[in-house]
PDB file of N, CA and C in Angstrom:
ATOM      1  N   UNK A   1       0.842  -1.183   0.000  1.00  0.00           N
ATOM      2  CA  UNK A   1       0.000   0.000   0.000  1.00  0.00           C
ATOM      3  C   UNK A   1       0.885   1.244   0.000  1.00  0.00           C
ATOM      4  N   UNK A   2       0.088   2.125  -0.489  1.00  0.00           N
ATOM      5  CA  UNK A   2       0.974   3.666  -0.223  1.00  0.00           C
ATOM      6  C   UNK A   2       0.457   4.625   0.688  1.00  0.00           C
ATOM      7  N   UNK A   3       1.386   4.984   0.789  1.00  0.00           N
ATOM      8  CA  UNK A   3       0.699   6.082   1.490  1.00  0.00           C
ATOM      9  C   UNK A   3      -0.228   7.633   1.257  1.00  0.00           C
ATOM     10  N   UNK A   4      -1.420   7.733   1.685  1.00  0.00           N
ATOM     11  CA  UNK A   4      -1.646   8.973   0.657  1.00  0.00           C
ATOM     12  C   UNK A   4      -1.103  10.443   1.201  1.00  0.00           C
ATOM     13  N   UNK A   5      -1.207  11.273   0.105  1.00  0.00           N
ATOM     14  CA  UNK A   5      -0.225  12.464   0.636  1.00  0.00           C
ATOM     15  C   UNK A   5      -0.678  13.646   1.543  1.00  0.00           C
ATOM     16  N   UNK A   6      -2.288  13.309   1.549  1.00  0.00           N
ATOM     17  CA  UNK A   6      -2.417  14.215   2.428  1.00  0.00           C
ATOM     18  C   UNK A   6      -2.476  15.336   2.147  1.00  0.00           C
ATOM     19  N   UNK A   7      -2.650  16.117   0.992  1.00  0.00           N
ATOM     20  CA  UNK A   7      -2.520  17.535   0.676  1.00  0.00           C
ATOM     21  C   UNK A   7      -2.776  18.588   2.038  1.00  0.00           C
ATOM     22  N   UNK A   8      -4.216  18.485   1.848  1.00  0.00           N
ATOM     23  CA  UNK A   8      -4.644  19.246   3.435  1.00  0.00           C
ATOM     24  C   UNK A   8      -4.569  19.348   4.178  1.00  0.00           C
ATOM     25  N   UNK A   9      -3.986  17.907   4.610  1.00  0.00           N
ATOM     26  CA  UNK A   9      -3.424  17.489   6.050  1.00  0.00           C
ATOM     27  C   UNK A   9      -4.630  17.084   6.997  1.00  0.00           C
ATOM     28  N   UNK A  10      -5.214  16.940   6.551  1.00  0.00           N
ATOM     29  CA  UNK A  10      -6.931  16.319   7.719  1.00  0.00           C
ATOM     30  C   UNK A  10      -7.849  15.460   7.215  1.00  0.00           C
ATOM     31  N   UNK A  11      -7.026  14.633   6.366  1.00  0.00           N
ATOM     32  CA  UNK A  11      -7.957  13.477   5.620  1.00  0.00           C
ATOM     33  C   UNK A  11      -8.077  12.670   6.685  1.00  0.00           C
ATOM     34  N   UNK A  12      -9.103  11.825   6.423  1.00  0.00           N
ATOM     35  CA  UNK A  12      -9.312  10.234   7.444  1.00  0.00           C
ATOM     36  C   UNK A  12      -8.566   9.357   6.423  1.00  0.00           C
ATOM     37  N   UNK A  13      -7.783   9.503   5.324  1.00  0.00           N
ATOM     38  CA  UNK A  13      -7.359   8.604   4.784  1.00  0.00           C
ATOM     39  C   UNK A  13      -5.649   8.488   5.490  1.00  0.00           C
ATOM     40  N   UNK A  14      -5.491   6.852   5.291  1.00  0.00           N
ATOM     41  CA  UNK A  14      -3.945   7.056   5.657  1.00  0.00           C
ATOM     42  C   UNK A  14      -3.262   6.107   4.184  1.00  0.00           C
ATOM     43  N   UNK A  15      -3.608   5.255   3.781  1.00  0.00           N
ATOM     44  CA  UNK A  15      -3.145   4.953   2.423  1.00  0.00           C
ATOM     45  C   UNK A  15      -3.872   3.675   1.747  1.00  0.00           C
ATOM     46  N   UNK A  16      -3.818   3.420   0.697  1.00  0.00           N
ATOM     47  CA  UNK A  16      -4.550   3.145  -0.579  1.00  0.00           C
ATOM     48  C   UNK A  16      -3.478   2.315  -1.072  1.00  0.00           C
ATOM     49  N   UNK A  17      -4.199   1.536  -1.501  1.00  0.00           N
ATOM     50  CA  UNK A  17      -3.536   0.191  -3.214  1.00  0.00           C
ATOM     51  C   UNK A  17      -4.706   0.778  -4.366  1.00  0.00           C
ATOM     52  N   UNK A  18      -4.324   0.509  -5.505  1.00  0.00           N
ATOM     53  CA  UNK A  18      -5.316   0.572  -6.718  1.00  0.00           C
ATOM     54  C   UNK A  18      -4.733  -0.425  -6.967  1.00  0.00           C
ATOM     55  N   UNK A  19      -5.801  -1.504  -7.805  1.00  0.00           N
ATOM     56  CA  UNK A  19      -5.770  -2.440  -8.603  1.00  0.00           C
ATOM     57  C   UNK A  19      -6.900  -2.403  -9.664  1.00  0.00           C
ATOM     58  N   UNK A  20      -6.732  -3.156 -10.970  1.00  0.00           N
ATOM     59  CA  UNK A  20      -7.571  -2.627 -12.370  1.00  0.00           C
ATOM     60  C   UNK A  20      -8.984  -2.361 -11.406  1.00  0.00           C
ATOM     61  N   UNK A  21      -9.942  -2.915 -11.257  1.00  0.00           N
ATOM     62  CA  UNK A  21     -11.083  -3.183 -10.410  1.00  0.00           C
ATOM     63  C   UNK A  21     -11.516  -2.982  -9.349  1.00  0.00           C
ATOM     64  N   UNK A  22     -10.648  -2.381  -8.804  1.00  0.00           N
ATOM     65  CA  UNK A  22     -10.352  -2.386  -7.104  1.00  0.00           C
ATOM     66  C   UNK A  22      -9.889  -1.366  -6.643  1.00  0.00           C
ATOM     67  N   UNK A  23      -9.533  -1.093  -5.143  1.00  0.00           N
ATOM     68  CA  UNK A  23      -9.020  -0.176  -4.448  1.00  0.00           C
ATOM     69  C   UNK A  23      -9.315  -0.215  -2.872  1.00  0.00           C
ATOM     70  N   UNK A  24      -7.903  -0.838  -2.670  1.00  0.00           N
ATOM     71  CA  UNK A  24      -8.005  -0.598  -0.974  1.00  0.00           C
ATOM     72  C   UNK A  24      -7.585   0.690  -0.192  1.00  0.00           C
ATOM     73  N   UNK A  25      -8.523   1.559   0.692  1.00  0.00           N
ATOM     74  CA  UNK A  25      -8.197   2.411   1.224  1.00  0.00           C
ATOM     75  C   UNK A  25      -8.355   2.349   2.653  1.00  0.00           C
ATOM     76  N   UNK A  26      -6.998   2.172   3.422  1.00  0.00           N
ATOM     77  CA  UNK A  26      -7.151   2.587   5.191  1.00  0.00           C
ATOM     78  C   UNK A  26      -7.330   4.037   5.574  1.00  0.00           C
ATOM     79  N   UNK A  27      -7.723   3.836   6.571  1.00  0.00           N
ATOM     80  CA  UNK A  27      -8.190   4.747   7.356  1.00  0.00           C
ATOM     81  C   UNK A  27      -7.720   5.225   8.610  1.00  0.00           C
ATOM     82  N   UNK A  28      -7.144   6.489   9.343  1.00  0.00           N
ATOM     83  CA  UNK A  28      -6.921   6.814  10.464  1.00  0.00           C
ATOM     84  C   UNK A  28      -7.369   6.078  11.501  1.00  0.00           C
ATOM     85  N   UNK A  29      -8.817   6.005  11.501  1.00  0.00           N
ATOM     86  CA  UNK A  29      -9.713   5.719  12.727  1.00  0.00           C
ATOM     87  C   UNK A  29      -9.379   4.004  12.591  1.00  0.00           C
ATOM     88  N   UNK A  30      -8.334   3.231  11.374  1.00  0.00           N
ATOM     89  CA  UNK A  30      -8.932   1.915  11.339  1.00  0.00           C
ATOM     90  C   UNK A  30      -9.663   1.146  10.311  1.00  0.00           C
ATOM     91  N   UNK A  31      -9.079  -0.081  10.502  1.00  0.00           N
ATOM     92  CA  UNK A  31     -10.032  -0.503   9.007  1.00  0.00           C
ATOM     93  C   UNK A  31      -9.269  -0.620   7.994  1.00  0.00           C
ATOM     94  N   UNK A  32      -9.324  -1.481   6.818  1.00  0.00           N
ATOM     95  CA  UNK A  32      -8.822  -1.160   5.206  1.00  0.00           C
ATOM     96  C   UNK A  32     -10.223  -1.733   4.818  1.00  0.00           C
ATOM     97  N   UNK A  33     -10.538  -1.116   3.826  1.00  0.00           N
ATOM     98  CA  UNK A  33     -11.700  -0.861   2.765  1.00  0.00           C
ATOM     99  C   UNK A  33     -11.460  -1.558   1.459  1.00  0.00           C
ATOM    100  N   UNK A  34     -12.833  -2.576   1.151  1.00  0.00           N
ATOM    101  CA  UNK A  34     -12.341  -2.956  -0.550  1.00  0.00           C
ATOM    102  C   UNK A  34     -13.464  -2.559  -0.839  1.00  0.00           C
ATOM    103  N   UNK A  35     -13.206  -1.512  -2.426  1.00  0.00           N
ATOM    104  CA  UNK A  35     -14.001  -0.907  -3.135  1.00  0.00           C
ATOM    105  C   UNK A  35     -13.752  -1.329  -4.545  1.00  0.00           C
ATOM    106  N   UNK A  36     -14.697  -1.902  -4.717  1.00  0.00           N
ATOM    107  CA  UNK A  36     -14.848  -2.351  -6.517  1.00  0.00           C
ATOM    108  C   UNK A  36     -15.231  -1.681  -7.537  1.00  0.00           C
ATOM    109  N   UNK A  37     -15.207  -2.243  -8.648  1.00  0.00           N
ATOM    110  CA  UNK A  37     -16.131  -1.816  -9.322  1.00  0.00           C
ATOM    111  C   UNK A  37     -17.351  -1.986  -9.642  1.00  0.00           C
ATOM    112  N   UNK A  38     -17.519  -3.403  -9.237  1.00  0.00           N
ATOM    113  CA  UNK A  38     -18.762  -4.466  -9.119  1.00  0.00           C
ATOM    114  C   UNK A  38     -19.978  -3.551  -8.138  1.00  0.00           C
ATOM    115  N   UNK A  39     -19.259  -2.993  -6.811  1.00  0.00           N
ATOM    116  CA  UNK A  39     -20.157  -2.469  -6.108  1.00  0.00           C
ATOM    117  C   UNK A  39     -20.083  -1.240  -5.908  1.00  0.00           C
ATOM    118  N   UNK A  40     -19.582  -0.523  -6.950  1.00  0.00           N
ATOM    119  CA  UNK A  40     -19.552   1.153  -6.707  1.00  0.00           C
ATOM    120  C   UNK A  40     -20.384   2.052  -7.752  1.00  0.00           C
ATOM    121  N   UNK A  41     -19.727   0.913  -8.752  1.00  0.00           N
ATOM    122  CA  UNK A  41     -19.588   1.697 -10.520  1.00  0.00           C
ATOM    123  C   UNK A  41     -18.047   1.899 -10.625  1.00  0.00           C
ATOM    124  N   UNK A  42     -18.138   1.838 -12.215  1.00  0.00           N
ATOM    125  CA  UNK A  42     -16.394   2.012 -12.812  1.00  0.00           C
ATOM    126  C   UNK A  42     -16.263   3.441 -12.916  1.00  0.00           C
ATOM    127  N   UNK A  43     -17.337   4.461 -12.848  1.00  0.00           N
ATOM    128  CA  UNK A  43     -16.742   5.761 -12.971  1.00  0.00           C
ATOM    129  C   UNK A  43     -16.561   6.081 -11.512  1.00  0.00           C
ATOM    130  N   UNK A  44     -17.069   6.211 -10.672  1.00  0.00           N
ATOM    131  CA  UNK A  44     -16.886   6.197  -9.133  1.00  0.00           C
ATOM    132  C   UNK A  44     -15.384   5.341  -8.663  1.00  0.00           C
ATOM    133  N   UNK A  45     -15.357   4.411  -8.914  1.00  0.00           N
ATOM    134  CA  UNK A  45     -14.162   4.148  -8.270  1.00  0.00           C
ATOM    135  C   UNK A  45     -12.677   4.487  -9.251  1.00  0.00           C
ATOM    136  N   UNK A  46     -13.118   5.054 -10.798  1.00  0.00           N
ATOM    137  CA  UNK A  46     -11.568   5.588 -11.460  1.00  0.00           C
ATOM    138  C   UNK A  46     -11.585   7.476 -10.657  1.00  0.00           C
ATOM    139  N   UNK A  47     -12.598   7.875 -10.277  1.00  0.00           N
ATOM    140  CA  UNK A  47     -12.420   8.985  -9.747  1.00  0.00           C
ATOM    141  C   UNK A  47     -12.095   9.223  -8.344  1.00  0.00           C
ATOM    142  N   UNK A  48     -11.781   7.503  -7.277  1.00  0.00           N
ATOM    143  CA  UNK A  48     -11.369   7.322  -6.484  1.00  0.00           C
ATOM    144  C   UNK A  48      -9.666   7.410  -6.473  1.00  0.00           C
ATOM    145  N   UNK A  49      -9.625   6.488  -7.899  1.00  0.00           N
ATOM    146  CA  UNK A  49      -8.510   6.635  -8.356  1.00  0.00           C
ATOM    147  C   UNK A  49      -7.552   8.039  -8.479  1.00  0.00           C
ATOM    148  N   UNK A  50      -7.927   8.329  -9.206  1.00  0.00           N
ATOM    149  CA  UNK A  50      -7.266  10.332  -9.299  1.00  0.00           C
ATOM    150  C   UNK A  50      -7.080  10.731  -8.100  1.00  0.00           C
ATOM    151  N   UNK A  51      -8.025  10.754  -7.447  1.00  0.00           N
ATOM    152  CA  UNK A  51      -8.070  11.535  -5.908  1.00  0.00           C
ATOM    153  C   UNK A  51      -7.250  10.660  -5.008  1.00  0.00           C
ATOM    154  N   UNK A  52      -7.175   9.441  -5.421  1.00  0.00           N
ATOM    155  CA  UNK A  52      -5.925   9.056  -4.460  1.00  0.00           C
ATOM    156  C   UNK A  52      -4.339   9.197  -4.792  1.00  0.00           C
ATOM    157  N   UNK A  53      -4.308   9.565  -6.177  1.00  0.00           N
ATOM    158  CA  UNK A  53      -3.171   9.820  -6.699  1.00  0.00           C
ATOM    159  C   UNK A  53      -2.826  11.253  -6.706  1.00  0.00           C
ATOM    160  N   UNK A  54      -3.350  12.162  -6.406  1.00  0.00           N
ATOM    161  CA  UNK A  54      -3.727  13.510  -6.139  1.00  0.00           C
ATOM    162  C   UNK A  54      -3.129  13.936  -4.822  1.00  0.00           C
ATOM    163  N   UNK A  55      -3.731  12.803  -4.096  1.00  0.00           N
ATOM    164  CA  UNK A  55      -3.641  13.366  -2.635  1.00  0.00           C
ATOM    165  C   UNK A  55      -4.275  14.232  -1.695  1.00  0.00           C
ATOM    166  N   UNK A  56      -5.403  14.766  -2.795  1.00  0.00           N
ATOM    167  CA  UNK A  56      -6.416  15.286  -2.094  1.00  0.00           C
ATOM    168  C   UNK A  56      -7.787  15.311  -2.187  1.00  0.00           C
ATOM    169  N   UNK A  57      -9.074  15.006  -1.523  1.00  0.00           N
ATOM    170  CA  UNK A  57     -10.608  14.780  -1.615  1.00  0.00           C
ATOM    171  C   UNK A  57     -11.028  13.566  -1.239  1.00  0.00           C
ATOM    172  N   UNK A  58      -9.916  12.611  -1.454  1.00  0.00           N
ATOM    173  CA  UNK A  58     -10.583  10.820  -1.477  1.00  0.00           C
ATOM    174  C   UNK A  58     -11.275  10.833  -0.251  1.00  0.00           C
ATOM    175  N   UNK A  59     -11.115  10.980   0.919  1.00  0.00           N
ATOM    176  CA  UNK A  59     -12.264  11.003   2.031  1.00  0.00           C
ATOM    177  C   UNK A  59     -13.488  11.272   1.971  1.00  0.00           C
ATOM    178  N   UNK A  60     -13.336  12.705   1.496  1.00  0.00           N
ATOM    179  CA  UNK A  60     -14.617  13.479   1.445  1.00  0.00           C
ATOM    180  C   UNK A  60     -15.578  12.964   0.198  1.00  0.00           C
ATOM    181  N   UNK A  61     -14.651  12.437  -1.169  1.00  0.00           N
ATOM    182  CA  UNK A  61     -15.276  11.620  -1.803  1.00  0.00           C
ATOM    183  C   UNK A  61     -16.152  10.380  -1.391  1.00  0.00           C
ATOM    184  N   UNK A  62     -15.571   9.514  -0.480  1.00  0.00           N
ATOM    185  CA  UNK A  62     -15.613   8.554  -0.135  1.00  0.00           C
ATOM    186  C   UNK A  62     -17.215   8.761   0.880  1.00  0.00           C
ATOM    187  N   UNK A  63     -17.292   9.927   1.561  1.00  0.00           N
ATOM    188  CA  UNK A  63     -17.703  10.344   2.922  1.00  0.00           C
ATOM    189  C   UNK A  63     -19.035  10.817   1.427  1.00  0.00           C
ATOM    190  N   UNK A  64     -19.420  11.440   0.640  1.00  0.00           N
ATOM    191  CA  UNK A  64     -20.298  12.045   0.224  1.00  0.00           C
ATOM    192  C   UNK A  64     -20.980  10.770  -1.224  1.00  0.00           C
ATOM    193  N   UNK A  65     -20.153  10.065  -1.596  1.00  0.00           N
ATOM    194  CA  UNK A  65     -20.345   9.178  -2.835  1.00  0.00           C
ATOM    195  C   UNK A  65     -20.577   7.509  -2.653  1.00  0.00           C
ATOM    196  N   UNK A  66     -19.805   7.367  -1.794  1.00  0.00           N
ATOM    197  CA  UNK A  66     -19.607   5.844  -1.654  1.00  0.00           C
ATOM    198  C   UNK A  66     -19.871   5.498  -0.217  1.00  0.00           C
ATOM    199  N   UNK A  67     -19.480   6.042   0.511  1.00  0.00           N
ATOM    200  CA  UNK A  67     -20.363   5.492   1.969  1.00  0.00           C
ATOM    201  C   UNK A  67     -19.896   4.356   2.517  1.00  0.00           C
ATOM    202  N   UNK A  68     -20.829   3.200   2.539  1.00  0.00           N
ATOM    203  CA  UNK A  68     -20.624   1.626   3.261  1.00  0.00           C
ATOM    204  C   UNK A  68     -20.910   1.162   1.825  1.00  0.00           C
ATOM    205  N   UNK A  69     -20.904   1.491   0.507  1.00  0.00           N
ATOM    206  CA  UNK A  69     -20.689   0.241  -0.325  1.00  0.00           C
ATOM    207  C   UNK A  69     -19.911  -0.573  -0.885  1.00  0.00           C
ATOM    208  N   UNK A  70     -18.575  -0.276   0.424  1.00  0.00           N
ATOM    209  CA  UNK A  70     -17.500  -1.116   0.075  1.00  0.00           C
ATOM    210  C   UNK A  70     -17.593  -2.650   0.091  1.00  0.00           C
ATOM    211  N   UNK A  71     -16.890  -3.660  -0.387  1.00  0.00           N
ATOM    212  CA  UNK A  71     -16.757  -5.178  -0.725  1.00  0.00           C
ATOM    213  C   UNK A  71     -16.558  -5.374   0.796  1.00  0.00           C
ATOM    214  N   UNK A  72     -15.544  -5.060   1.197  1.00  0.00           N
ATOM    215  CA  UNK A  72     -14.848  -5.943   2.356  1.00  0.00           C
ATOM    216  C   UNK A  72     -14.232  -5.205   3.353  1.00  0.00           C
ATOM    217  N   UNK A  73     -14.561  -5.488   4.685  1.00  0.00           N
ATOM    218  CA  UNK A  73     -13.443  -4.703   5.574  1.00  0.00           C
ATOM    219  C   UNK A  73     -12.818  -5.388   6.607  1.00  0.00           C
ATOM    220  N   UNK A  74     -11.575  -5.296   6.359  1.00  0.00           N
ATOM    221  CA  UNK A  74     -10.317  -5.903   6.789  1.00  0.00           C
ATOM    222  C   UNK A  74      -9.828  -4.980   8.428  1.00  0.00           C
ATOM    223  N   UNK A  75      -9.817  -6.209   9.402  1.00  0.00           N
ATOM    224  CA  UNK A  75      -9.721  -5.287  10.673  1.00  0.00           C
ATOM    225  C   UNK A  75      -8.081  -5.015  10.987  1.00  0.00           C
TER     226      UNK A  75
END
């Protein structure tokens, strides 16, 4: 996993994998997240994509778009 960069400095994100389909994102509070494409949509999770490569919004994305329709959560 990587780490994300944090632009703002007050994300709940702490770092992310992308894979073609996929995308695992941890979290401050805890948790890693699997987000598909199966259960998001493919435009929702390539714009997860950007924003995690960015370094900045994926939370608030995450927090306003996607919610609990992640695949899997890993304790």
């Amino acid at each position: 996993m990587r780490d994300y960069k944090n632009l703002q400095g007050q994300s709940g994100v702490k770092r992310y994998a992308i894979a073609d389909d996929a995308m695992l994102v941890e979290f401050n509070r805890g948790g890693i997240y699997l987000y598909t494409a199966a259960m998001i949509g493919e435009e929702k999770l390539e714009q997860m994509k950007q924003l995690a490569e960015i370094g900045q919004g994926l939370n608030t994305f995450i927090s306003r778009h996607v919610d609990q329709a992640f695949s899997h959560r890993f304790d």
